[in-house]
Protein backbone atom coordinates (compact mmCIF):
# COMPACT_ATOMS: atom_id res chain seq x y z
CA UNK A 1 -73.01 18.51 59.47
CA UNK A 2 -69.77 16.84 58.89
CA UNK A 3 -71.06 13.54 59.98
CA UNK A 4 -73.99 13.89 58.24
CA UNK A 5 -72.61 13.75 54.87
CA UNK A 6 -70.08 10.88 55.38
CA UNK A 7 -73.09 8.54 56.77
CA UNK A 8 -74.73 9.29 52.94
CA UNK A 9 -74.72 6.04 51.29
CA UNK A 10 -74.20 6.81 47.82
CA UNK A 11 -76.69 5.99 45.03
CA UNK A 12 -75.30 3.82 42.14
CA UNK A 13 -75.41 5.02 38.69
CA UNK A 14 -77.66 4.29 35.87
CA UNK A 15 -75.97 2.05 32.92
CA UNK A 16 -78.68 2.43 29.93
CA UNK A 17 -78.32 2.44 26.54
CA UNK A 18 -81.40 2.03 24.46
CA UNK A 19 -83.25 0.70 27.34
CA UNK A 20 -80.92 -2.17 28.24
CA UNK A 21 -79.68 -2.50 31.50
CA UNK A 22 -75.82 -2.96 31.65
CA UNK A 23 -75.47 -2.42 35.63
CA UNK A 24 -73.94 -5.66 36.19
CA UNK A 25 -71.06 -5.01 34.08
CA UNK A 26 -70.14 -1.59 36.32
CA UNK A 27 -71.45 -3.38 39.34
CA UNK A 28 -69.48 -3.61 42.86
CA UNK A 29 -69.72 -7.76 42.20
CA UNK A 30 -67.89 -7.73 39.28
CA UNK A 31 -65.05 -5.41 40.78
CA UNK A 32 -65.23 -7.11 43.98
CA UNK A 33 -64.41 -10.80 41.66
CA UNK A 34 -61.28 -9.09 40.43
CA UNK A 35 -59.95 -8.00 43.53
CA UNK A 36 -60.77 -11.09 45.27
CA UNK A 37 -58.72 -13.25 42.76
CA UNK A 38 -56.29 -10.68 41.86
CA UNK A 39 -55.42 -10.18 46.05
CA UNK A 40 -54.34 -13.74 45.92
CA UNK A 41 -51.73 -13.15 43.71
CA UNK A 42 -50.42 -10.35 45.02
CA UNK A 43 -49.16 -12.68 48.07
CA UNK A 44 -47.00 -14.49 45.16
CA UNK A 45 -43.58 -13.15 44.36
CA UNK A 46 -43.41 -11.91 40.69
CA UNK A 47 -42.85 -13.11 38.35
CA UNK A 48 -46.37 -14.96 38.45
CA UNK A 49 -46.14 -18.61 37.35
CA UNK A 50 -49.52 -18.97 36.09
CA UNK A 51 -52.48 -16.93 35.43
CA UNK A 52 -56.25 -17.44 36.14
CA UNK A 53 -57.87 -19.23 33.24
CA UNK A 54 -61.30 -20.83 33.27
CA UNK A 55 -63.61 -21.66 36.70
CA UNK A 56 -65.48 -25.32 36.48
CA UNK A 57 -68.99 -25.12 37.55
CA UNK A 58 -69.01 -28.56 38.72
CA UNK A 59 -66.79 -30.87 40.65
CA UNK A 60 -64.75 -30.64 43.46
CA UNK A 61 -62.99 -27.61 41.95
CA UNK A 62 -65.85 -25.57 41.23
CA UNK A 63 -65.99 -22.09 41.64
CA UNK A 64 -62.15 -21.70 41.91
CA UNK A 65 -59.97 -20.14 38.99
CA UNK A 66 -58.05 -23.09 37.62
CA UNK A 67 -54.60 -21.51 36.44
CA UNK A 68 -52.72 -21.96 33.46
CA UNK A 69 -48.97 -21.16 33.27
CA UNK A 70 -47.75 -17.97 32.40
CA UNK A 71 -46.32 -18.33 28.90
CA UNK A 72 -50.26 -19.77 27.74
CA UNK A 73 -51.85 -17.44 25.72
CA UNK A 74 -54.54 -16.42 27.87
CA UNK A 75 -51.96 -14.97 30.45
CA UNK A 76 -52.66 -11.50 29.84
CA UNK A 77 -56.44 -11.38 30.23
CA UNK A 78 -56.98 -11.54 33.75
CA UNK A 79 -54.11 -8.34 34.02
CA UNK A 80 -56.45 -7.11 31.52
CA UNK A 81 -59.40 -7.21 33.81
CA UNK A 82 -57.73 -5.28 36.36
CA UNK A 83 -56.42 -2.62 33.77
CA UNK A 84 -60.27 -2.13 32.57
CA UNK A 85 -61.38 -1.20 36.19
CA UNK A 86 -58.35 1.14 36.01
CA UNK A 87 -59.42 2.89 33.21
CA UNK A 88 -62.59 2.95 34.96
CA UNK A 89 -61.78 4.73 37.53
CA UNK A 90 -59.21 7.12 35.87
CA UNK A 91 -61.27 7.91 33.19
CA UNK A 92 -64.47 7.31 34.36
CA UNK A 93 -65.05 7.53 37.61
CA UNK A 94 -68.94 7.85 37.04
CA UNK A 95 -69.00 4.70 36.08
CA UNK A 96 -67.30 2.99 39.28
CA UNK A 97 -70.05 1.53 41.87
CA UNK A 98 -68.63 0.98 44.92
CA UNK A 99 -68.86 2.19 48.44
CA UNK A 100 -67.52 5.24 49.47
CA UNK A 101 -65.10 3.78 52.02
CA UNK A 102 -62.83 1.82 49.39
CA UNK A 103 -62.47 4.88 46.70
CA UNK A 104 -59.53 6.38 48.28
CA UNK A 105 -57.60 3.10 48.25
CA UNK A 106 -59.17 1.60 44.89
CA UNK A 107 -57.24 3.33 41.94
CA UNK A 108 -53.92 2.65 43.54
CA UNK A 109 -54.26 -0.69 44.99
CA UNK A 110 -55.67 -1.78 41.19
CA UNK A 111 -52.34 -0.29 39.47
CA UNK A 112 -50.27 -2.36 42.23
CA UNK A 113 -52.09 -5.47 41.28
CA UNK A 114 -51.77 -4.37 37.48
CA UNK A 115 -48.26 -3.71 37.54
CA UNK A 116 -47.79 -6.84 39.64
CA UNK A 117 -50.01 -9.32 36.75
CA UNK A 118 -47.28 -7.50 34.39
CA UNK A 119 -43.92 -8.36 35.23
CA UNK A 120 -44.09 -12.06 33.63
CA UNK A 121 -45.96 -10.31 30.42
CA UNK A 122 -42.70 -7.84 30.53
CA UNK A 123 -40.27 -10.57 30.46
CA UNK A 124 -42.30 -12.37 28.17
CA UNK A 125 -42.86 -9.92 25.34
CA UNK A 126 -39.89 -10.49 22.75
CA UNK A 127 -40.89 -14.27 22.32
CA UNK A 128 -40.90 -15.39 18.62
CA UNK A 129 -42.86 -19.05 19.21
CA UNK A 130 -46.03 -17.84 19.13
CA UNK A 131 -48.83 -15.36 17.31
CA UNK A 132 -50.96 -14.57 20.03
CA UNK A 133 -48.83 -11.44 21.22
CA UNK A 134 -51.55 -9.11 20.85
CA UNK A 135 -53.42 -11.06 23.49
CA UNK A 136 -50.60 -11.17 25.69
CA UNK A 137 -49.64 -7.44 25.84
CA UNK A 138 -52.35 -5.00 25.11
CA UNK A 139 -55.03 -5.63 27.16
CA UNK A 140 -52.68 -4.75 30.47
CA UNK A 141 -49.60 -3.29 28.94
CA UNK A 142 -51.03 -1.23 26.16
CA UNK A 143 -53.37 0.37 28.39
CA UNK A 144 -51.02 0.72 31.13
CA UNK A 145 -48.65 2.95 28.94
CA UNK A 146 -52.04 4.74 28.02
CA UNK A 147 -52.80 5.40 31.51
CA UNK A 148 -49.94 6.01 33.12
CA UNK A 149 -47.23 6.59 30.24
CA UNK A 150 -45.38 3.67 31.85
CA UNK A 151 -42.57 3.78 28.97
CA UNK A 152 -41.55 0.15 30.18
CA UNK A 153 -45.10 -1.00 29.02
CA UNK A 154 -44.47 0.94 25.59
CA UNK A 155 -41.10 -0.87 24.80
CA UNK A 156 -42.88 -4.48 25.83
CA UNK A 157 -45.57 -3.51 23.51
CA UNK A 158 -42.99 -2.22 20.86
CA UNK A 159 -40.99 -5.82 21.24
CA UNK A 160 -44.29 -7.81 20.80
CA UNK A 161 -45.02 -6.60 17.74
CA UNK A 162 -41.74 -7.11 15.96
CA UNK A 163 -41.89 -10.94 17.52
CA UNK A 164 -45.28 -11.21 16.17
CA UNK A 165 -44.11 -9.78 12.35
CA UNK A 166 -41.26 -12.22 12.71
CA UNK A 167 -43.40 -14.66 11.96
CA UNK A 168 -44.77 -13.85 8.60
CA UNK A 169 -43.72 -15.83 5.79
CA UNK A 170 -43.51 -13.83 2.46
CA UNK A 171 -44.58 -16.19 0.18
CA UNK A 172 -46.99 -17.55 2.30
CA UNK A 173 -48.27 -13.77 2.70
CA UNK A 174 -49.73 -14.57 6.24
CA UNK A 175 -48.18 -15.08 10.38
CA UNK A 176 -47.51 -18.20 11.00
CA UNK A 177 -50.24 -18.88 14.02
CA UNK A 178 -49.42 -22.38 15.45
CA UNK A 179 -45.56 -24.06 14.94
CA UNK A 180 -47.67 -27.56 15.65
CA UNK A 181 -51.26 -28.79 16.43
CA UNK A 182 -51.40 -32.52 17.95
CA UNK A 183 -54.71 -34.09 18.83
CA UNK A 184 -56.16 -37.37 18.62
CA UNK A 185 -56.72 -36.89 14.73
CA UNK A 186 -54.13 -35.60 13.61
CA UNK A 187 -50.27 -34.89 14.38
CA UNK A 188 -48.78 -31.58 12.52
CA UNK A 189 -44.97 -31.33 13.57
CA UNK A 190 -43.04 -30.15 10.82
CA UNK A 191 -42.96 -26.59 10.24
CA UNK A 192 -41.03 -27.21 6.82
CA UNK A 193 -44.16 -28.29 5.17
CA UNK A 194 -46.53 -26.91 7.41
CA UNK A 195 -47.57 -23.74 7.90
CA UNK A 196 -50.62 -23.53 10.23
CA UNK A 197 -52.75 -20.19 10.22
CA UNK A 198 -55.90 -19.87 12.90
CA UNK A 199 -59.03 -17.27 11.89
CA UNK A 200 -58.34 -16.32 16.31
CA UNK A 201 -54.92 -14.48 13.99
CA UNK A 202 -57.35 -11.60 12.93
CA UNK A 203 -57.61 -10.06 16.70
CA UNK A 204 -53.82 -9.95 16.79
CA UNK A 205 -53.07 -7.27 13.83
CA UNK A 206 -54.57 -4.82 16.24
CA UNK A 207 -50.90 -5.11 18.01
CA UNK A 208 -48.85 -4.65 14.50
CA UNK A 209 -51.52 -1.52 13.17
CA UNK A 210 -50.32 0.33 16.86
CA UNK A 211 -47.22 -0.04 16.98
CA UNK A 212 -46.37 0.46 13.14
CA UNK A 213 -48.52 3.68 13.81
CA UNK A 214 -46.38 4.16 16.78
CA UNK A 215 -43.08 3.50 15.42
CA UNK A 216 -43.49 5.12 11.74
CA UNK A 217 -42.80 1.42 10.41
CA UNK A 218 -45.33 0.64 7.66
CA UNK A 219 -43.20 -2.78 7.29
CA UNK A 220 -45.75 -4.18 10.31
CA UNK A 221 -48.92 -2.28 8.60
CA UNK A 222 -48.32 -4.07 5.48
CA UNK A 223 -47.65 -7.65 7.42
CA UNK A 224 -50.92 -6.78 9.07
CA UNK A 225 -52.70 -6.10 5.85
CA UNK A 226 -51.81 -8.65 3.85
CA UNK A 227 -52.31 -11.57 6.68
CA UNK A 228 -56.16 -9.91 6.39
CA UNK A 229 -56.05 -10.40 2.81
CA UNK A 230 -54.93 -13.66 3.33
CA UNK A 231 -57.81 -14.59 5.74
CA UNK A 232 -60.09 -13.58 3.57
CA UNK A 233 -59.21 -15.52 0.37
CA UNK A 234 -58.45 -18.47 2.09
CA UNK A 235 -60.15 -18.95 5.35
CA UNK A 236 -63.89 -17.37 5.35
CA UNK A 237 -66.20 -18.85 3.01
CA UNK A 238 -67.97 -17.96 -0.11
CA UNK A 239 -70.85 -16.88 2.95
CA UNK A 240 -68.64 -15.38 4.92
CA UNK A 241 -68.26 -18.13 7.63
CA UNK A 242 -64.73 -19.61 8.57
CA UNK A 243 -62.91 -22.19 8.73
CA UNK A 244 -61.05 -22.32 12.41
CA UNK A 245 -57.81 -23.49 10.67
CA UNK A 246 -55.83 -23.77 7.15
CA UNK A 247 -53.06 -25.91 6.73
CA UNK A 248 -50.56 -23.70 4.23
CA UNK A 249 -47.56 -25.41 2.05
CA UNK A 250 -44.80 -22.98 3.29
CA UNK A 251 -42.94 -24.79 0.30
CA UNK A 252 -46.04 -23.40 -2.34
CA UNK A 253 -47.59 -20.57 -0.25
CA UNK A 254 -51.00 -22.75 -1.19
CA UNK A 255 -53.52 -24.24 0.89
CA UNK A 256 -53.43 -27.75 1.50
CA UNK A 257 -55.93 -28.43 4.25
CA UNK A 258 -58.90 -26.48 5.68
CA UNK A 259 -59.91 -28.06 8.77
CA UNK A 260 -60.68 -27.53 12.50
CA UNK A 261 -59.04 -27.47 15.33
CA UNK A 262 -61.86 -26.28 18.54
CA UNK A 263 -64.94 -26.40 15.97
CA UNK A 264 -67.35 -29.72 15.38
CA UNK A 265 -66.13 -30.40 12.07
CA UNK A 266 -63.76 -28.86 9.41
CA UNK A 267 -66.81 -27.32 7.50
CA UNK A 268 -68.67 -26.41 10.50
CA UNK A 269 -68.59 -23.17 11.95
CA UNK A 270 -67.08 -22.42 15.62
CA UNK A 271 -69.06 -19.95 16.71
CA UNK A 272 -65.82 -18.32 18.50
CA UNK A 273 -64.02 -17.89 15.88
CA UNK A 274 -66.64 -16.54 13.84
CA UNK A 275 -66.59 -13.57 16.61
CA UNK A 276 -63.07 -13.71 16.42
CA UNK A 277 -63.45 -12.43 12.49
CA UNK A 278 -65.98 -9.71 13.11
CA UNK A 279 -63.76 -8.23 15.98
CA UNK A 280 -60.78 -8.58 13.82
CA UNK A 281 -62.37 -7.34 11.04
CA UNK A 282 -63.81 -3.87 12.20
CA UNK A 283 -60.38 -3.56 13.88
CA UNK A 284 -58.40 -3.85 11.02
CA UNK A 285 -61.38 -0.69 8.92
CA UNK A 286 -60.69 1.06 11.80
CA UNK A 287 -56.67 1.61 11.12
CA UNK A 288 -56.95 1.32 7.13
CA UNK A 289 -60.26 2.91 6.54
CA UNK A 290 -60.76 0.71 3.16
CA UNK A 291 -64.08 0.14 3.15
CA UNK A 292 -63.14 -3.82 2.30
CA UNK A 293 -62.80 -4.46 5.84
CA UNK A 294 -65.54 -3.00 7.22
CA UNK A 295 -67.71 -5.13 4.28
CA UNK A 296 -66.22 -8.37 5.64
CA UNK A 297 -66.60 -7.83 9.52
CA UNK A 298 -70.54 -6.79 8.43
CA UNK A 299 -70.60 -9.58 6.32
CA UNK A 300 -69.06 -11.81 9.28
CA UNK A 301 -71.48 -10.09 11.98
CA UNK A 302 -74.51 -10.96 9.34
CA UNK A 303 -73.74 -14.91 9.15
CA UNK A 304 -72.77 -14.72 12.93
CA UNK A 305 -76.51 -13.20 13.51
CA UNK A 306 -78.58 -15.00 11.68
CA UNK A 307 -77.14 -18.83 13.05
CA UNK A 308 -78.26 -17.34 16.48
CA UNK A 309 -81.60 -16.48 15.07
CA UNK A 310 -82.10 -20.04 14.58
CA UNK A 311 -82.79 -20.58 17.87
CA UNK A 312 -85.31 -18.15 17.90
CA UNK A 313 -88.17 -20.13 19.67
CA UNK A 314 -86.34 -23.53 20.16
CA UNK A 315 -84.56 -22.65 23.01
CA UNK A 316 -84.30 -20.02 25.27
CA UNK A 317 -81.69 -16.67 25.02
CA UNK A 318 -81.23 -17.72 20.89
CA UNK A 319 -78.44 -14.86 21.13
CA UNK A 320 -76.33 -16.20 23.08
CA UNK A 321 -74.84 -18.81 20.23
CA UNK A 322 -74.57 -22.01 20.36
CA UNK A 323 -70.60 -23.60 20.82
CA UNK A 324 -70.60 -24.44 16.71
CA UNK A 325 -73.36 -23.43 14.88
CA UNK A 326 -73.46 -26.92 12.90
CA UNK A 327 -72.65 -28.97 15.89
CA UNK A 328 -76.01 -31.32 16.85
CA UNK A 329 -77.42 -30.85 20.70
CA UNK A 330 -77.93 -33.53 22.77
CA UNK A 331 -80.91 -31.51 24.43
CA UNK A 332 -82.02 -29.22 21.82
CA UNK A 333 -83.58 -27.02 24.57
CA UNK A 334 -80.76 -26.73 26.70
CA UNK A 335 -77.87 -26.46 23.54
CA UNK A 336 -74.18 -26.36 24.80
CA UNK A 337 -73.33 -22.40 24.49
CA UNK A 338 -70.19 -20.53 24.49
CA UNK A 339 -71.34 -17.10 26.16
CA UNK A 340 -67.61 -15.87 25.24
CA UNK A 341 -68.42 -16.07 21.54
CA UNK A 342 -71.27 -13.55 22.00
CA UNK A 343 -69.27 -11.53 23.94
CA UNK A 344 -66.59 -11.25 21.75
CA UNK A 345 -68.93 -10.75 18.34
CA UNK A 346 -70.84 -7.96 20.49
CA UNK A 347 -67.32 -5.96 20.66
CA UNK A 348 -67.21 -6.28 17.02
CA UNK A 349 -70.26 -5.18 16.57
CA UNK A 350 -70.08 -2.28 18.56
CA UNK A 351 -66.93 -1.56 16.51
CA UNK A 352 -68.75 -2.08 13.32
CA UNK A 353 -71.56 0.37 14.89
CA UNK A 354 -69.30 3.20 15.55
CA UNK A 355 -67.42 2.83 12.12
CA UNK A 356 -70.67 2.96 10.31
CA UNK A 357 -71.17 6.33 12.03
CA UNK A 358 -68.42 8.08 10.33
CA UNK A 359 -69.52 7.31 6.71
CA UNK A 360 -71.90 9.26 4.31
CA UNK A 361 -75.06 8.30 5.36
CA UNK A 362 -75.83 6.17 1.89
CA UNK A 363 -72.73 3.88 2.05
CA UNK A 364 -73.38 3.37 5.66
CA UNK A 365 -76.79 2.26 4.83
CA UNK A 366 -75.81 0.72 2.02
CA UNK A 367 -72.99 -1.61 3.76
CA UNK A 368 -75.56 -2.08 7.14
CA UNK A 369 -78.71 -3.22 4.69
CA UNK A 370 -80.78 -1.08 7.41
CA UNK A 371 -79.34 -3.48 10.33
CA UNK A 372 -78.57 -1.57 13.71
CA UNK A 373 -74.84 -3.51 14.44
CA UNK A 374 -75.42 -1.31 18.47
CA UNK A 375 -78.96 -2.91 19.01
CA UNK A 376 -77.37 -6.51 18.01
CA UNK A 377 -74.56 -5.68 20.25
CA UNK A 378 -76.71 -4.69 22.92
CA UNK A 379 -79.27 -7.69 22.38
CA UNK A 380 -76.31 -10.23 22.71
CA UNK A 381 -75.16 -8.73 25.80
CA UNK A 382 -78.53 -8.56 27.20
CA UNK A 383 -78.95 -11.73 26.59
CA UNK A 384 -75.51 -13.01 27.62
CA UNK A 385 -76.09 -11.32 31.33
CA UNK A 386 -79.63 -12.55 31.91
CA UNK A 387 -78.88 -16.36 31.36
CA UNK A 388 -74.81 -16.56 32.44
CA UNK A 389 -74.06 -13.47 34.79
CA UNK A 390 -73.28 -15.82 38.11
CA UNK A 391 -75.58 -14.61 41.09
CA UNK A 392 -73.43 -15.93 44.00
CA UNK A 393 -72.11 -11.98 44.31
CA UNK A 394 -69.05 -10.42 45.68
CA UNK A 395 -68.78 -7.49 47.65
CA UNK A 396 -66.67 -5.08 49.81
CA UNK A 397 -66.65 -5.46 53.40
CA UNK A 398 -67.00 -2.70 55.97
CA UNK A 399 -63.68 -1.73 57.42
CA UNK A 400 -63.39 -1.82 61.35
CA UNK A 401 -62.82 1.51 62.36
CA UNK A 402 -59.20 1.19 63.69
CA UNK A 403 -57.71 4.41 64.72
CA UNK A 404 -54.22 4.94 66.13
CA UNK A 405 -53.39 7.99 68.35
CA UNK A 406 -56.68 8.93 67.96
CA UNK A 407 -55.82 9.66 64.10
CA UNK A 408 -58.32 6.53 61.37
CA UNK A 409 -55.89 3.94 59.58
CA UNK A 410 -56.44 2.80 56.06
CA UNK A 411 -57.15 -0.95 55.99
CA UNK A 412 -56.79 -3.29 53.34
CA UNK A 413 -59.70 -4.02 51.11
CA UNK A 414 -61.39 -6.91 52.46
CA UNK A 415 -64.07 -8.51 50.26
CA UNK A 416 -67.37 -10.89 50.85
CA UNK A 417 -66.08 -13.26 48.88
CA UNK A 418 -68.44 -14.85 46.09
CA UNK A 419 -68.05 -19.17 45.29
CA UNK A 420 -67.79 -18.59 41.97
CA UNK A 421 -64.94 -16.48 40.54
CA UNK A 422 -65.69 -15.73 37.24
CA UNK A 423 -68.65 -13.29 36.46
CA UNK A 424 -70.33 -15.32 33.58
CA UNK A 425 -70.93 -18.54 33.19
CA UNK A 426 -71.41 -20.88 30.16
CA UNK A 427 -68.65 -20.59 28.53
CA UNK A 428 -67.01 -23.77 25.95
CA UNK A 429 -63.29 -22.90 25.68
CA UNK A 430 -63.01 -26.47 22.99
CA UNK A 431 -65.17 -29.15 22.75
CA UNK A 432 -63.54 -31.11 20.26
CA UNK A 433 -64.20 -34.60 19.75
CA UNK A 434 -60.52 -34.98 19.38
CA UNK A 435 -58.83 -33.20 21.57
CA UNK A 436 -56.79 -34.30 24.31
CA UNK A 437 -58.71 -31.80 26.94
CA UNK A 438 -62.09 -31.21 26.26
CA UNK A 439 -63.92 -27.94 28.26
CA UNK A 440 -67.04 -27.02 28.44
CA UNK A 441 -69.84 -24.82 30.26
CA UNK A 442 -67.19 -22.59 32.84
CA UNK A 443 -66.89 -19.86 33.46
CA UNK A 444 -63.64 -18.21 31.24
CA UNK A 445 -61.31 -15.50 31.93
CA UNK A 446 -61.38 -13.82 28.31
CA UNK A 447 -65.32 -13.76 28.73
CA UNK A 448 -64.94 -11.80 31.54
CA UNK A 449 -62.25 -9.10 30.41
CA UNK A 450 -63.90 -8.83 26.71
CA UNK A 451 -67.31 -8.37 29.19
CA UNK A 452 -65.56 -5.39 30.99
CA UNK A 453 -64.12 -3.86 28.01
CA UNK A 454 -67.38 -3.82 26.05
CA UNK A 455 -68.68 -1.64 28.98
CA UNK A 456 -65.46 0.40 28.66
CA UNK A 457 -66.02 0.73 25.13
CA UNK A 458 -69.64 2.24 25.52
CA UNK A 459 -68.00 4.73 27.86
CA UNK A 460 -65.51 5.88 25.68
CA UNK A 461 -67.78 5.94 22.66
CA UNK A 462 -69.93 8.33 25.30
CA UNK A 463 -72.69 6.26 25.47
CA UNK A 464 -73.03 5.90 28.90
């Protein structure tokens, strides 16, 4: 009887909300990807010197995680990736689809990888030269202090956000994002008369909102509040689009240039950051609960939906947007996307969504003008997995059955490993005219973890 039951092959589980089919975020592929890439750094010594960053789709190099080093800002998304299957299978292990043989070793080989990804983001998390600490640290150390209570994590955490308010200027009344930006327009060196502030800023005040909440220090809730006052006098639009970047007189605390830095143009609109605003937005309603916020990230989501709608029966998959919604196509029916933007404004959205659900139900309606911010979410993700979820699959292997003394062995976990390392595609990380690298259509590493985490955040919500 014994036998019979371990030779069941167990059934995977349905991931359906409204009708739409989110398996392939919860899928065996999209752990096996992590493991696969994460397994080869496990045979580095810590600290890591660089981090997995975007996959090419063509060339020689294509299908292979090109690696930035550790102190870039995207360091702490792949850890992230590994920390979302964590929660997975803490939290939800309902949600995990893989086969039965790798579930006793899965949850503790993914907190050695996670805790391995960490150790550079540890000795990393007091630095004062850049903004983008909230990417760095939460997506693997936040959650491993949530998971684990890994008081290590906390204090990194803790440090990162007092780096990050070291940066505001007062009479600015914003974080300093960049100290320079150089391209092949323009050279912007001295941080006496320049003070550069991106709209990407918005997704970091997440970090200062926690631990001010954390610490009992409303000093970092009021640098995180004002910075989003800041953004939106001086960076969205009259329509609620935004500019990528504004050039501030630290000398003045005014605006002297409102340009671009990833975007087509200074007055177009980078579809990216755009996403970036509606995520930072709802974020920031969810810690203050004035209604301002939540206006602007629905206001945000609204311009961000309707440029995709444009598409609507020019090209195919119109949600997934376009790299700058302003920028012209060389092949209007094949338009260069950037399937991280829709990613990104689909966490916002479901954000937005779940906000909405605690208000009266006229000022929800009121604020939502009858729009369903989960269907959008859901539509863009749809979307987003149809066209750019890579088919060349990963998978765990069968074990041999090694026994010693007569007694079975755990094995490693050995994977089927895929060509293509990232698990979408399509992705634009800057397609600048002017800047010295120019990427397009890869896959990219904060697709992936925002991916992952938008299925995490339907399981927490309890929607799946």
């Amino acid at each position: 009887m014994g036998a019979a039951v371990e030779d069941v092959k167990e059934s995977s589980k349905p991931a359906v909300v409204k009708g739409v089919d989110l398996e392939e975020i919860f899928s065996e592929n999209a752990a096996a990807k992590i493991i696969q890439v994460a397994q080869r750094g496990l045979k580095q010594n810590a600290p890591l010197q660089a981090y997995p960053h975007t996959v090419a789709q063509t060339g020689s190099e294509a299908g292979r995680y090109e690696e930035r080093e550790a102190d870039f800002w995207t360091c702490g998304f792949f850890p992230g990736c590994i920390y979302t299957l964590l929660e997975r299978s803490m939290k939800y292990p309902q949600s995990v689809n893989i086969p039965s043989h790798c579930r006793s070793q899965y949850q503790e080989l993914l907190l050695k990888l996670g805790r391995h990804y960490s150790v550079a983001i540890n000795q990393m998390s007091s630095r004062t030269d850049t903004h983008d600490m909230g990417f760095i640290v939460q997506p693997a150390l936040q959650k491993d202090w949530e998971l684990t209570g890994n008081i290590e994590s906390l204090q990194s955490v803790i440090n990162a956000a007092y780096a990050l308010a070291s940066r505001y200027d007062d009479k600015v009344k914003a974080i300093r994002s960049w100290d320079v930006a150089i391209n092949d327009r323009y050279s912007i060196t001295d941080m006496s008369t320049n003070f550069l502030v991106i709209i990407d800023s918005m997704c970091n005040l997440d970090l200062l909102y926690f631990v001010g909440h954390t610490q009992n220090d409303h000093s970092l809730i009021a640098i995180a509040t004002q910075h989003a006052n800041s953004i939106i006098h001086e960076i969205l639009r009259p329509d609620h689009s935004s500019y990528h970047l504004v050039n501030f007189d630290p000398r003045t605390g005014r605006p002297q240039a409102k340009m671009t830095n990833q975007g087509w143009k200074d007055d177009s609109t980078w579809s990216r950051g755009q996403a970036w605003a509606i995520m930072g937005f709802a974020q920031t309603y969810t810690w203050t609960k004035d209604v301002k916020y939540l206006e602007t990230a629905i206001q945000c989501g609204t311009y961000f939906l309707r440029r995709c709608r444009e598409g609507e029966g020019i090209w195919h998959h119109p949600m997934v947007p376009c790299w700058d919604f302003d920028a012209p196509q060389e092949n209007i029916l094949e338009p260069l996307r950037d399937i991280s933007a829709g990613i990104i404004a689909a966490n916002g959205l479901l954000i937005i969504h779940q906000a909405l659900q605690g208000l009266p139900s006229t000022l929800a309606e009121s604020l939502s003008s009858g729009m369903n911010f989960l269907d959008m979410a859901l539509a863009i993700v749809s979307e987003s997995l149809d066209m750019s979820y890579d088919r060349d699959l990963a998978s765990f292997s069968t074990p041999p059955k090694e026994k010693v003394n007569g007694n079975a062995v755990r094995s490693d976990l050995q994977i089927e490993e895929t060509g293509f390392e990232c698990i979408l595609r399509n992705s634009t990380t800057n397609w600048n005219e002017h800047a010295h690298k120019k990427y397009a259509d890869h896959g990219l590493v904060y697709a992936d973890y925002y991916l992952l985490e938008f299925g995490n955040k339907l399981l927490r919500a309890g929607l799946l």
